[in-house]
Protein backbone atom coordinates (compact mmCIF):
# COMPACT_ATOMS: atom_id res chain seq x y z
CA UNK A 1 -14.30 -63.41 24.05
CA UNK A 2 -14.58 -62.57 27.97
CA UNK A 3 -11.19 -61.59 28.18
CA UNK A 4 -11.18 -59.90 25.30
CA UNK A 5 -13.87 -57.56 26.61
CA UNK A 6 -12.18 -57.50 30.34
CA UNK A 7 -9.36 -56.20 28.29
CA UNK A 8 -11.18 -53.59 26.13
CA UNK A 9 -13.09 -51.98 29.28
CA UNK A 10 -9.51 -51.96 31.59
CA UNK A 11 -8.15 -50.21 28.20
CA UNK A 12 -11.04 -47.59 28.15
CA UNK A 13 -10.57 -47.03 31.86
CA UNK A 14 -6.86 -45.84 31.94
CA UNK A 15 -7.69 -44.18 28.52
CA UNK A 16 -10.08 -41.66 30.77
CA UNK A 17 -7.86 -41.69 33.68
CA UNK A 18 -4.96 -40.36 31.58
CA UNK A 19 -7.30 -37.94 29.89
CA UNK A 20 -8.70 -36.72 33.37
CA UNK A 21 -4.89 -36.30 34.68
CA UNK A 22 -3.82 -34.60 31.03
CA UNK A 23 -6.97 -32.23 31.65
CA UNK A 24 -5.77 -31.39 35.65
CA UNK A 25 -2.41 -30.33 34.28
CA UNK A 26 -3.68 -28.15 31.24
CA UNK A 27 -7.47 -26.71 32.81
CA UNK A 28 -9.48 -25.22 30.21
CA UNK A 29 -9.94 -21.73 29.64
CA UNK A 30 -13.56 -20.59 29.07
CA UNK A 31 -13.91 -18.82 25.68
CA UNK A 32 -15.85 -16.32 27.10
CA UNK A 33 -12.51 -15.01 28.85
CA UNK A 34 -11.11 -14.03 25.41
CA UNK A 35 -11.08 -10.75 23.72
CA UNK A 36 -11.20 -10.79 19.63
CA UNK A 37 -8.60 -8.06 18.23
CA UNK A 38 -8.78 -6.56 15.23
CA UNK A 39 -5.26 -6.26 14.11
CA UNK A 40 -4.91 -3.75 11.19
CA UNK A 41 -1.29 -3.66 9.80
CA UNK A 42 -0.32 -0.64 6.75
CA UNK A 43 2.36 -2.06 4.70
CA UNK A 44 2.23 0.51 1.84
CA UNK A 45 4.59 2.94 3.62
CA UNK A 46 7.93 0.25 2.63
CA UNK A 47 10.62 2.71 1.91
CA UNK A 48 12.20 1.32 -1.45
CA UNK A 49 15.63 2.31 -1.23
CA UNK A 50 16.74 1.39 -4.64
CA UNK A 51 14.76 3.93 -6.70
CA UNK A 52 15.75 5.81 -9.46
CA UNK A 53 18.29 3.92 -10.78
CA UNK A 54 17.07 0.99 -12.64
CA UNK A 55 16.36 0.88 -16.37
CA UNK A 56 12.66 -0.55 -17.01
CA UNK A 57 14.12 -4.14 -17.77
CA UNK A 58 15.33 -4.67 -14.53
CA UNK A 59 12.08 -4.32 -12.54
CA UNK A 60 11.85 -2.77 -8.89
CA UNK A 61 10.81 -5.86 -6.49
CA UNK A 62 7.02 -4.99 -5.45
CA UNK A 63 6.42 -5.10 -1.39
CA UNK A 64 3.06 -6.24 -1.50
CA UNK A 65 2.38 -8.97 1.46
CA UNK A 66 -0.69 -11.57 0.60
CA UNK A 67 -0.50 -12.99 4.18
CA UNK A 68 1.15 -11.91 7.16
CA UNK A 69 1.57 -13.49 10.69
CA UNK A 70 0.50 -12.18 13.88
CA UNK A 71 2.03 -13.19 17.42
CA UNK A 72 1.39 -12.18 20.83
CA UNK A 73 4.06 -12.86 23.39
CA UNK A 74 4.16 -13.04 26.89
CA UNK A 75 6.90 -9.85 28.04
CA UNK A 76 8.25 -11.69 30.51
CA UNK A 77 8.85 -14.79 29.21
CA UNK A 78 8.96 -14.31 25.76
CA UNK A 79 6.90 -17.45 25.30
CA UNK A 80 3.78 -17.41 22.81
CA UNK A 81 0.44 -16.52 24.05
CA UNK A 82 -1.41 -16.70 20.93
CA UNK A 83 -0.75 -16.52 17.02
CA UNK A 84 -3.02 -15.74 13.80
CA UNK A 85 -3.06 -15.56 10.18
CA UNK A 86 -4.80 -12.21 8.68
CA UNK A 87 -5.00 -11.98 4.88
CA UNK A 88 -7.66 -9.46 4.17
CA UNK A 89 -6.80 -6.95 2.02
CA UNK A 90 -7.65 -3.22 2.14
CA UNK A 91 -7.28 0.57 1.10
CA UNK A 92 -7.87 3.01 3.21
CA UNK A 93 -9.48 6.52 2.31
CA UNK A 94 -5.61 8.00 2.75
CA UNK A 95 -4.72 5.33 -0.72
CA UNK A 96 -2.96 3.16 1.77
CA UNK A 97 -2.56 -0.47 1.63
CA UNK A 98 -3.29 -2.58 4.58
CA UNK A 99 -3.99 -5.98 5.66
CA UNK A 100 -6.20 -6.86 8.61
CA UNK A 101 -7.96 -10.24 10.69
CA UNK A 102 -9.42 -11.26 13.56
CA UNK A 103 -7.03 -12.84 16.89
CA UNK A 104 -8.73 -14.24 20.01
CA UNK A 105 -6.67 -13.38 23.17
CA UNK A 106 -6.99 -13.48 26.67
CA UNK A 107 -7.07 -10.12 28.91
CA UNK A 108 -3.57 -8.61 29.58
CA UNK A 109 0.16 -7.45 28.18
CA UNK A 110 1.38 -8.54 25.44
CA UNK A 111 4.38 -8.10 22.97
CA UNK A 112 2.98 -8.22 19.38
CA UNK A 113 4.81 -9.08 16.07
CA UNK A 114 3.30 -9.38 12.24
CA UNK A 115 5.38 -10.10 9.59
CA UNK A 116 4.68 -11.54 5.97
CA UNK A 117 4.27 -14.83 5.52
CA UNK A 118 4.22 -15.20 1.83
CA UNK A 119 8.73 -15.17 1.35
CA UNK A 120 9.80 -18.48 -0.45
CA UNK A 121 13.48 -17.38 0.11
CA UNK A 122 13.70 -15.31 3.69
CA UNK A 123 12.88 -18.73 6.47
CA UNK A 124 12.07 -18.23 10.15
CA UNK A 125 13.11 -20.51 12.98
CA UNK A 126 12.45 -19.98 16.77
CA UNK A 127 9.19 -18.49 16.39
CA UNK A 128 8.72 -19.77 19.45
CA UNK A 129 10.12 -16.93 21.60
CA UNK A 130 10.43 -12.91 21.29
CA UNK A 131 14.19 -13.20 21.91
CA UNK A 132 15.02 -16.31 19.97
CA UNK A 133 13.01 -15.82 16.61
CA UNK A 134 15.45 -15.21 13.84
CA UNK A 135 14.81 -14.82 9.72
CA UNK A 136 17.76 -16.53 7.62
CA UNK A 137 18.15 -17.66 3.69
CA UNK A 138 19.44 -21.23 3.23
CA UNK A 139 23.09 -21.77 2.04
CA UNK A 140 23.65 -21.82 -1.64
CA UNK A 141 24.42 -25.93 -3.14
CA UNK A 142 27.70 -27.14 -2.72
CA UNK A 143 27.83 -27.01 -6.84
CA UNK A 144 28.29 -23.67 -6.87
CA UNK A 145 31.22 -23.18 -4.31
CA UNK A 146 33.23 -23.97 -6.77
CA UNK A 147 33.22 -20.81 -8.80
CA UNK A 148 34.10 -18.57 -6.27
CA UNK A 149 36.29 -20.30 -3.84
CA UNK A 150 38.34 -22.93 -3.01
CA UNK A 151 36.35 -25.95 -1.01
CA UNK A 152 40.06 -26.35 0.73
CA UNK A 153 39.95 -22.97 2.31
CA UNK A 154 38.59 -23.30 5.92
CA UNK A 155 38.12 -20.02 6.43
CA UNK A 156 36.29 -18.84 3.42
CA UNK A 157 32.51 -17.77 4.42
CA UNK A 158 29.59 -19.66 3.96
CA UNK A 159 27.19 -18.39 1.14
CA UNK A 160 23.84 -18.14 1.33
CA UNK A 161 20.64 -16.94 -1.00
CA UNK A 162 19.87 -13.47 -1.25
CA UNK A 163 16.17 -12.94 0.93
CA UNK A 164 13.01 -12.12 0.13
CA UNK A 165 11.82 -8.51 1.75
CA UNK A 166 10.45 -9.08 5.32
CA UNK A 167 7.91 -6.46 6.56
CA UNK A 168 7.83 -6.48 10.00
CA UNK A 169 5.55 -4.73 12.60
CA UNK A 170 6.26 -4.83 16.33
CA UNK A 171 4.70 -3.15 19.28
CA UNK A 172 5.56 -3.73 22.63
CA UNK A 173 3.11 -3.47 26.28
CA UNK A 174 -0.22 -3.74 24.16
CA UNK A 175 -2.75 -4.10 26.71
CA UNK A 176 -6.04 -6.16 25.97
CA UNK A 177 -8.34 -5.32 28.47
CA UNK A 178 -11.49 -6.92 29.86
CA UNK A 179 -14.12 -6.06 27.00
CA UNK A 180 -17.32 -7.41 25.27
CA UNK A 181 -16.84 -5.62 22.41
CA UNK A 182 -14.09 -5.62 19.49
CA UNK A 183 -10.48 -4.24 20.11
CA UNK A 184 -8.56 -2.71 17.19
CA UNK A 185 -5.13 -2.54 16.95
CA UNK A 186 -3.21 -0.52 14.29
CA UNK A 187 0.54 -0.80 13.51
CA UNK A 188 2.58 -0.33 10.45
CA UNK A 189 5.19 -2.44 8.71
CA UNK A 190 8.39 -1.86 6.89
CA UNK A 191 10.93 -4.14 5.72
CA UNK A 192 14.13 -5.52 7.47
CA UNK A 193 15.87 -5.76 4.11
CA UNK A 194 18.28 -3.66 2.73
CA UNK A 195 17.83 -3.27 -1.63
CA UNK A 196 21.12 -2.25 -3.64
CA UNK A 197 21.49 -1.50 -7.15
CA UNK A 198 25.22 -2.64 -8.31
CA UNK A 199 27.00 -2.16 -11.60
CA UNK A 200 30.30 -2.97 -13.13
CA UNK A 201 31.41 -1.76 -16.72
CA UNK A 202 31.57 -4.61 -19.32
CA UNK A 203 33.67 -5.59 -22.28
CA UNK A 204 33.19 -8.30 -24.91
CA UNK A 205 29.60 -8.85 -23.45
CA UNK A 206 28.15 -10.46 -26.30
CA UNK A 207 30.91 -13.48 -25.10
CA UNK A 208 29.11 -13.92 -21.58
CA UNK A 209 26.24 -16.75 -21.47
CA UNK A 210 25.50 -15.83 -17.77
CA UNK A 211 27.09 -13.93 -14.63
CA UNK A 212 26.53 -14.16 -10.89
CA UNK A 213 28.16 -12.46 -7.95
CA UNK A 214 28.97 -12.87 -4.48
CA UNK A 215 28.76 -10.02 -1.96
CA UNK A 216 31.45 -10.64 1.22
CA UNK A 217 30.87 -9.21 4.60
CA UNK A 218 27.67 -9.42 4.65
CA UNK A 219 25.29 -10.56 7.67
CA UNK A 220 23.19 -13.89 7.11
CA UNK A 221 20.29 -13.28 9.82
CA UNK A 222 18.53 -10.93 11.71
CA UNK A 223 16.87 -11.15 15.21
CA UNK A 224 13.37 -9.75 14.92
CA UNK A 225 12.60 -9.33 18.58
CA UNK A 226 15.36 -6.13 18.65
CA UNK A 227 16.10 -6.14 14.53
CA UNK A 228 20.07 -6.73 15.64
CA UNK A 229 21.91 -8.62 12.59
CA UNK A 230 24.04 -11.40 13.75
CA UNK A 231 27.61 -10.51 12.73
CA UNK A 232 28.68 -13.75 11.29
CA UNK A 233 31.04 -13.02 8.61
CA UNK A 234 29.14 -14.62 5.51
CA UNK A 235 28.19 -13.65 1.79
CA UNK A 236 25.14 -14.03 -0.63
CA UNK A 237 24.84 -14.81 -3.84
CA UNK A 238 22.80 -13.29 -6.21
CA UNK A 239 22.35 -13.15 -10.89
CA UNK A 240 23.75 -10.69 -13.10
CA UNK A 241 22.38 -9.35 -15.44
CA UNK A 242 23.27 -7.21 -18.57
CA UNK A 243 22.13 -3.90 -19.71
CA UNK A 244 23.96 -0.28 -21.10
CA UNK A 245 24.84 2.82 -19.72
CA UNK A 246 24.38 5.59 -21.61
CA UNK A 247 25.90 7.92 -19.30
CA UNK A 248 29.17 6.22 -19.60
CA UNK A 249 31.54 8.34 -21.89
CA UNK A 250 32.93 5.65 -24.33
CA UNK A 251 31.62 4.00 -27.24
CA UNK A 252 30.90 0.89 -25.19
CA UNK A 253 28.30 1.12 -22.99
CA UNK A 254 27.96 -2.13 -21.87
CA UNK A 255 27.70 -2.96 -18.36
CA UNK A 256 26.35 -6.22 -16.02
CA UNK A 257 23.80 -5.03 -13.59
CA UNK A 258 21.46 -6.42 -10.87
CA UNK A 259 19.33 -5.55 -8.22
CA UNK A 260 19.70 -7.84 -4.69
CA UNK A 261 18.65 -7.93 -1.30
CA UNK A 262 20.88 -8.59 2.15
CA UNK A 263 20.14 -7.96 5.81
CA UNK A 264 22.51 -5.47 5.45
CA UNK A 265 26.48 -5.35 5.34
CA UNK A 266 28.52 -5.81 8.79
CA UNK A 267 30.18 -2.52 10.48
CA UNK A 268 32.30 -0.89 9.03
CA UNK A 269 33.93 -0.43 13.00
CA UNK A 270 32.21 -3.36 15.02
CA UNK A 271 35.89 -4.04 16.56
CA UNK A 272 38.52 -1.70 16.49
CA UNK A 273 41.31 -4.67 15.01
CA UNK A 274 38.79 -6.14 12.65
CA UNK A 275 39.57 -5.93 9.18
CA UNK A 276 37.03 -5.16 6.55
CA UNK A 277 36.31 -7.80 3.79
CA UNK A 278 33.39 -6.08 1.73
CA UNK A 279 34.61 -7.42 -1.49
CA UNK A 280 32.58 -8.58 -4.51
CA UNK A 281 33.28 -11.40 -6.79
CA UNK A 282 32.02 -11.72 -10.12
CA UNK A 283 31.45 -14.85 -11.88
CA UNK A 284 30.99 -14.94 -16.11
CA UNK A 285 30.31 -18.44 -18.48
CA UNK A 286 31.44 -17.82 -21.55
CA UNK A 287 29.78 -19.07 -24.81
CA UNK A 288 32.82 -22.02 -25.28
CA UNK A 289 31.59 -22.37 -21.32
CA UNK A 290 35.02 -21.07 -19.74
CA UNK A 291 35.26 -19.37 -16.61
CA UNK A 292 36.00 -15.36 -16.07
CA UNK A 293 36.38 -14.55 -12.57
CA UNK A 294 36.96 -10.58 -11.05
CA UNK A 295 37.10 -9.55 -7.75
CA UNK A 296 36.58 -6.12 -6.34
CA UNK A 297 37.29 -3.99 -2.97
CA UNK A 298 33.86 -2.79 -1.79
CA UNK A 299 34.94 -0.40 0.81
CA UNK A 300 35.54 2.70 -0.96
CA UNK A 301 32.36 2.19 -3.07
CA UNK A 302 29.65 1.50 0.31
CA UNK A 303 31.44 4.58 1.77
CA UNK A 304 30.33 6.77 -1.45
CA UNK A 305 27.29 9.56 -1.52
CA UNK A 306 25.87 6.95 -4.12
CA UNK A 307 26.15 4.08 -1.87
CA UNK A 308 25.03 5.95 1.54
CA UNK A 309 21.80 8.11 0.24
CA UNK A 310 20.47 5.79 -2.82
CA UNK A 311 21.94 2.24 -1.91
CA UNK A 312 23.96 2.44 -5.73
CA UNK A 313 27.08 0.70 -5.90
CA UNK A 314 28.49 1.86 -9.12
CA UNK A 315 31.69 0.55 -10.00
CA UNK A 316 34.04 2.17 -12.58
CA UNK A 317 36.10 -0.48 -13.83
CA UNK A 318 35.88 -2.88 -16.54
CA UNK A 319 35.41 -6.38 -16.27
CA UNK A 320 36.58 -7.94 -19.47
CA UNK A 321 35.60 -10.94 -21.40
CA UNK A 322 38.11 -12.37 -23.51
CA UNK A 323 37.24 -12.99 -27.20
CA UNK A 324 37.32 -16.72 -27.96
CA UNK A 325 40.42 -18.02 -29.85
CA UNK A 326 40.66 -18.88 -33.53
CA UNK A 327 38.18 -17.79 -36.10
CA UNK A 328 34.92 -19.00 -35.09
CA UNK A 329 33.77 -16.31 -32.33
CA UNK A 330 30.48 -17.48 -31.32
CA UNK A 331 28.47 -15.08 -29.37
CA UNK A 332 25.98 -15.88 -26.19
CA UNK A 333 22.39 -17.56 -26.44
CA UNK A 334 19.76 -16.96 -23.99
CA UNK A 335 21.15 -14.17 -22.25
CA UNK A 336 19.37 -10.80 -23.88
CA UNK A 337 20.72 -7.44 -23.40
CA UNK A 338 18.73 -5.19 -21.43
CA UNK A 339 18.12 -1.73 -23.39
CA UNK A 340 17.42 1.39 -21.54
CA UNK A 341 18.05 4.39 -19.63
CA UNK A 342 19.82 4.08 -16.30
CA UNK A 343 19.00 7.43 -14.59
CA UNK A 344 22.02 8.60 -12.09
């Protein structure tokens, strides 16, 4: 039992010589030195770029953050100084929407960044640094490679998920200075995401049991720090859906519709020799569960009026269904039509 204590007191000794040493290489800062900030971010002003075109039964994604993330960097560095959550909710007298909390920081120059925290789809990595935080979707499962390319061609893109909408607020040289009382801070946030409407012409709907689509060309990230896509030559995959078009001049009406989010398509002219591949690839299950499969050239479409003022890529061509062989033509389950009045 003596050694056992001898033991146990050595133990407690280096236990508080380590902590003394830990405590000489990271001193203390006395809470008193801190400022609290009131950081008040408006996120009602989110320009929705895909408005006006959707029927009722495709519904406009609301940009309405629950939570949002604030960070203070050093400006040199780019390292963290100190991070919050705020989730208050507010309106102000103007009818705007805002969102506001409470961050303890020391005296000095920051960076500052907020963005939503609330996106299931859109992921962040590198938070750690101004320059190296980055927002990314994850890559689609292997399963579903396999309806739009081959898994033998090496230099087919990846795929990933369509994101969420981002809204982002930066400032840059916000200065906290030496003061007892409370410091606000207002900034306003807008999303990094780009919103299109798309539509292709349809024939022999009622054959389809579900679509999906694949958008080439397409960038898969986006720095925050300076809001510069990364030009990796990708695409994202995103649901179809089916609705009508009344405007169309033909008794069928029929079209396949959706509404999806990228962080935005790749220049047009980021190198002189590189070749555009904006194309979009449509994928339909029939009701016997066969495969239809149409590709289309983007280019001309993304370079339309439509395309550059109201983010509507409208496609006039039909993509056809084949009728199923012999006499029993069964029709789809579980995929409704969409009635209603596309306005263009």
């Amino acid at each position: 039992m003596a050694i056992d204590k001898k033991v146990l007191r050595i133990a407690l000794m280096l236990m508080m010589l380590f902590s003394l040493v830990a405590c000489e290489r990271r001193p203390l800062v006395d809470p008193s030195e801190r400022v609290r900030v009131k950081v008040v971010v408006k996120v009602n002003n989110v320009r929705n770029v895909t408005t006006g075109i959707y029927n009722d039964r495709i519904p406009v994604p609301r940009i309405s953050p629950n939570i949002m993330r604030v960070i203070f960097f050093d400006p040199e560095t780019g390292a963290v100084a100190t991070q919050a959550f705020i989730a208050a909710k507010g309106i102000d007298a103007e009818g705007n929407e805002y969102l506001e909390g409470n961050v303890s920081v020391l005296p000095g120059h920051y960076d500052m960044m907020c963005y939503n925290f609330d996106t299931p789809s859109t992921l962040i990595t590198g938070d750690n640094n101004w320059n190296s935080i980055m927002a990314y979707t994850r890559e689609i499962d292997e399963s579903f490679y396999t309806r739009f390319k081959s898994k033998a061609d090496a230099n087919a893109p990846l795929i990933y998920h369509e994101p969420d909408h981002l809204v982002l607020a930066r400032e840059h040289d916000v200065i906290i200075p030496n003061h007892s009382e409370l410091i606000t801070i207002h900034t306003e946030a807008h999303s990094i995401i780009d919103s299109y409407y798309i539509q292709i012409r349809l024939v022999n709907g009622k054959y389809a049991s579900n679509a999906s689509a694949v958008l080439t060309d397409v960038s898969p990230s986006v720095r925050l720090g300076d809001n510069e896509r990364t030009q990796e030559h990708s695409g994202i995959y995103f649901e179809m859906q089916r609705s009508i078009d009344p405007r169309i001049r033909t008794n069928n009406q029929d079209v396949l519709c959706a509404v999806f989010n990228t962080f935005g398509k790749l220049p047009a002219q980021s190198e002189a020799s590189r070749k555009s591949e904006l194309f979009v690839s449509f994928n339909i299950i029939t009701a016997t569960g066969e495969q239809v499969e149409m590709t289309v050239d983007m280019d001309s479409i993304f370079q339309t009026e439509d395309a550059i003022k109201r983010h509507w890529l409208l496609i006039d061509k039909e993509l056809v269904i084949p009728k199923p062989g012999g006499a029993f033509q069964p029709s789809a389950e579980g995929w409704d039509i969409l009635e209603g009045v596309v306005d263009i």
